[in-house]
C-alpha atoms as a PDB file:
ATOM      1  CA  UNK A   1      58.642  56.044  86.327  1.00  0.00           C
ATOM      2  CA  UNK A   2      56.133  53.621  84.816  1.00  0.00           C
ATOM      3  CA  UNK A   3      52.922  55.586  83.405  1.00  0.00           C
ATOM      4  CA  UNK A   4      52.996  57.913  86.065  1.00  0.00           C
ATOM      5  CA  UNK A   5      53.894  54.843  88.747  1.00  0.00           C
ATOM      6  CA  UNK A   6      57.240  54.513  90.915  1.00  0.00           C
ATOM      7  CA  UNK A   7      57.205  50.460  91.061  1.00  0.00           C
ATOM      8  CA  UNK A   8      59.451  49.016  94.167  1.00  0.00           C
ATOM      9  CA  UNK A   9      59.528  45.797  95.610  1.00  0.00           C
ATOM     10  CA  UNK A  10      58.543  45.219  99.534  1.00  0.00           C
ATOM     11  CA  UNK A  11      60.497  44.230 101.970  1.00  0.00           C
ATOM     12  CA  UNK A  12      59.963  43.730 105.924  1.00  0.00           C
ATOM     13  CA  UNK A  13      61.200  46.834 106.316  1.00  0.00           C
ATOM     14  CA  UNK A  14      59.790  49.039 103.102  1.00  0.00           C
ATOM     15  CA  UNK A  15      59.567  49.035  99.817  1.00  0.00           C
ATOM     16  CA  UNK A  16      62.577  49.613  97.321  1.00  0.00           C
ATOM     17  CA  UNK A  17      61.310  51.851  95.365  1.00  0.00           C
ATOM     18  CA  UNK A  18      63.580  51.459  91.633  1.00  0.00           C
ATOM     19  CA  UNK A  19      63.371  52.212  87.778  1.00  0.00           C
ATOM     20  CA  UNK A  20      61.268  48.768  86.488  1.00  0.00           C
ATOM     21  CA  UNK A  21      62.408  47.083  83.191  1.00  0.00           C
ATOM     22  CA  UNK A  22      61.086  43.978  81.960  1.00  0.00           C
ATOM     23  CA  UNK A  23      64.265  41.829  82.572  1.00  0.00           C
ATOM     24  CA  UNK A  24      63.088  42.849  86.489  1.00  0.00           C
ATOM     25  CA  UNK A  25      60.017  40.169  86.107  1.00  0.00           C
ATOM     26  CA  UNK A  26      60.143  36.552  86.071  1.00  0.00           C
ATOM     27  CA  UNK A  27      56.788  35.441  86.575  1.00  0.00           C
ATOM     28  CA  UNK A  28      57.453  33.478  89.480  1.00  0.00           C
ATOM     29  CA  UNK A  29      58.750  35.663  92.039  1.00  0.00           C
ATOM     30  CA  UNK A  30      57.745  38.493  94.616  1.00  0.00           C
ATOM     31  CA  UNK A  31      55.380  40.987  94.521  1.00  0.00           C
ATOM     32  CA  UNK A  32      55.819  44.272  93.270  1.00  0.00           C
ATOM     33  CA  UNK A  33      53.861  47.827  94.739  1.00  0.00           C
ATOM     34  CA  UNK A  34      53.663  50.808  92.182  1.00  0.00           C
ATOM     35  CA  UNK A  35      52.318  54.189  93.316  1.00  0.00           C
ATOM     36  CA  UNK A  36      51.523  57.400  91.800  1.00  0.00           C
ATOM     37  CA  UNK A  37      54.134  59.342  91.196  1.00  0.00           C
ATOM     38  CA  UNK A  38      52.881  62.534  92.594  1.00  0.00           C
ATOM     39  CA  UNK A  39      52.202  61.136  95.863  1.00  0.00           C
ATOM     40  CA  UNK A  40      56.249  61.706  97.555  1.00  0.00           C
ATOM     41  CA  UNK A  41      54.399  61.186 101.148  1.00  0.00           C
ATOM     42  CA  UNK A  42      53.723  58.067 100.364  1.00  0.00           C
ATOM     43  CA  UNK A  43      56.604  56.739  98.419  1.00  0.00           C
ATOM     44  CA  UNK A  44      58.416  58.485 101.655  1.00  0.00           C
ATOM     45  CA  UNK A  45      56.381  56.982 103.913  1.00  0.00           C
ATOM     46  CA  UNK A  46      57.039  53.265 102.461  1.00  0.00           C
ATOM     47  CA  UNK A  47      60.333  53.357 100.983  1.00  0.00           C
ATOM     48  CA  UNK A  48      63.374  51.042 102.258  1.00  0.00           C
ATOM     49  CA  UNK A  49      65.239  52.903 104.685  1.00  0.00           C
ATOM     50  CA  UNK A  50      68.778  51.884 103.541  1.00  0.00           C
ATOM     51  CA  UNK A  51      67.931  51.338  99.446  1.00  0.00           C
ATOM     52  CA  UNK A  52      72.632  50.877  99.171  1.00  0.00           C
ATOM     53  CA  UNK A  53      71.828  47.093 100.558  1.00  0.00           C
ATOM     54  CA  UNK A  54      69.150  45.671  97.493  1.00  0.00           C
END
């Protein structure tokens, strides 16, 4: 958790929802979603259903 944030990275099919570091960014890439913590229905509601395959 980031601040209060869960940061994930979307996908087609949802977001992969993962501790963020630094080394994650590279300034060039995709597109990162954080949301508040506190809100599970919606980290539910978005995440990647099969998080094993990222």
């Amino acid at each position: 958790m980031l601040r209060g944030f869960v940061v994930g990275k979307p996908y087609p099919e949802g977001v992969a929802f993962k501790e963020y570091t630094l080394a994650d960014e590279d300034f060039l890439g995709p597109n990162y979603i954080a949301c508040r913590a506190e809100r599970a229905d919606l980290i539910a509601a978005l995440r990647f259903p099969d998080m094993a395959t990222r």
